[in-house]
Protein backbone atom coordinates (compact mmCIF):
# COMPACT_ATOMS: atom_id res chain seq x y z
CA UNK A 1 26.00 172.70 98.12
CA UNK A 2 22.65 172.31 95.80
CA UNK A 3 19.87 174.64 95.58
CA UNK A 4 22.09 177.36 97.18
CA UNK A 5 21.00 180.43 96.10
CA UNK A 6 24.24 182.24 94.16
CA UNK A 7 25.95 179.01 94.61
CA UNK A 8 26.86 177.57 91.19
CA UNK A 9 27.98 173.69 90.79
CA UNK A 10 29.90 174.39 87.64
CA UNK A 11 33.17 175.82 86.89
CA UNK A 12 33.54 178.68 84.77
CA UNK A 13 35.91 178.76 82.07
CA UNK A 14 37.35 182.46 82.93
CA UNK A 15 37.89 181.01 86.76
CA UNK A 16 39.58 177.72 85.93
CA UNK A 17 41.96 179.83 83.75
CA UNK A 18 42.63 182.29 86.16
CA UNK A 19 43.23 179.27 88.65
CA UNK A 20 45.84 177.89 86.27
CA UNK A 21 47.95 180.87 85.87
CA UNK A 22 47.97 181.47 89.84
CA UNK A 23 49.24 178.10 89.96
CA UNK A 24 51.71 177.96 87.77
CA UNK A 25 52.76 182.12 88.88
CA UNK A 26 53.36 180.23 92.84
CA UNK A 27 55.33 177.29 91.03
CA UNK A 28 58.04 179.53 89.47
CA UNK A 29 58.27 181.62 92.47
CA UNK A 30 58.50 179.27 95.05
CA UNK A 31 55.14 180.16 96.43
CA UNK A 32 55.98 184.06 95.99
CA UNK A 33 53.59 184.64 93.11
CA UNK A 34 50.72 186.39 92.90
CA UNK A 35 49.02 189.68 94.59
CA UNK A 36 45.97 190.82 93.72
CA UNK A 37 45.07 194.44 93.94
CA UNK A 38 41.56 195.58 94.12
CA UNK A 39 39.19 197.86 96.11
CA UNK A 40 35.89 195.91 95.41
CA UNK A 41 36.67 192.22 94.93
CA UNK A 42 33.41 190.52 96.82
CA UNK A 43 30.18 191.63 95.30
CA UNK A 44 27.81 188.82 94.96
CA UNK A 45 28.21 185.79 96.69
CA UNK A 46 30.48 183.93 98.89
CA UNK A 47 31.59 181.93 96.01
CA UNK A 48 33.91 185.15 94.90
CA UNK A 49 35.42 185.09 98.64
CA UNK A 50 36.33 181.42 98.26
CA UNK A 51 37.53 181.77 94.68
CA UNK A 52 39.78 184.62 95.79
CA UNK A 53 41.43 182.39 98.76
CA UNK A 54 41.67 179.60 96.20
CA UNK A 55 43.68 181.65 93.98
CA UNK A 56 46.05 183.40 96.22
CA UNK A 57 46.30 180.94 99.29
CA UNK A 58 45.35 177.31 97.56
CA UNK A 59 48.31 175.78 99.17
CA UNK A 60 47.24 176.54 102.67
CA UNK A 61 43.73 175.47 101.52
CA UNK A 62 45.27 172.24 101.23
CA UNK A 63 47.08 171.93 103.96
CA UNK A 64 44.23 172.36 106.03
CA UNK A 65 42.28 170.10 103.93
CA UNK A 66 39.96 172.75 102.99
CA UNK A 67 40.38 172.96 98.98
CA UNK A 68 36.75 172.00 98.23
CA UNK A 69 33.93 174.42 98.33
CA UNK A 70 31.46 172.37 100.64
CA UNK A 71 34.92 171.68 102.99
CA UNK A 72 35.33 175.64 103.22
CA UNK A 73 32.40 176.99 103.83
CA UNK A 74 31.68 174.67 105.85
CA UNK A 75 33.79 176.05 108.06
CA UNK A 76 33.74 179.83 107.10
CA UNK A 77 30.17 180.09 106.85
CA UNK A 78 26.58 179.10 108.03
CA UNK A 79 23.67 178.00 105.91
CA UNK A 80 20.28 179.96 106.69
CA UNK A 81 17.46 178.53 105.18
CA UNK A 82 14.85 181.30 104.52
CA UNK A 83 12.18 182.99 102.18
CA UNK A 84 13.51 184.92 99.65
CA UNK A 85 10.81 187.28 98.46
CA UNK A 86 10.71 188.39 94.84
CA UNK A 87 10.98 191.92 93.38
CA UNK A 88 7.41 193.44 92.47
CA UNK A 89 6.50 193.42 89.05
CA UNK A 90 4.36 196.33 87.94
């Protein structure tokens, strides 16, 4: 997805890590691994929702063929094309 607002084509560093250690955490425990435990875990964009699936359910992602961004919200979501006014600067 391009010119998405709060949609970002790269990967962040802090993410991919993250990503790695969720991996290897479900590899060692047979798909066991990892529970995340938070109150407020979606605040910006629907990026953070599919982040947060990736880590903790990437294996059903994939089974359902839905491991790349544009695949998943593709299906979770709807694009809404509209005019995003800017805050007024005094």
């Amino acid at each position: 997805m391009k010119r998405v607002a709060g949609v970002g084509s790269s990967d962040a560093q802090k993410s991919s890590d993250m990503f790695m250690k969720t991996q290897y955490m479900d590899e060692i425990t047979g798909g066991k691994g990892v529970i995340f435990a938070t109150g407020t875990p979606i605040s910006n964009s629907i990026v953070e929702l599919y982040t947060m699936q990736r880590y903790l359910q990437y294996n059903t992602l994939l089974k359902h063929n839905l491991q790349h961004f544009d695949a998943w919200a593709s299906t979770f979501g709807e694009t809404v094309t509209a005019v995003e006014l800017l805050p007024e600067r005094k």
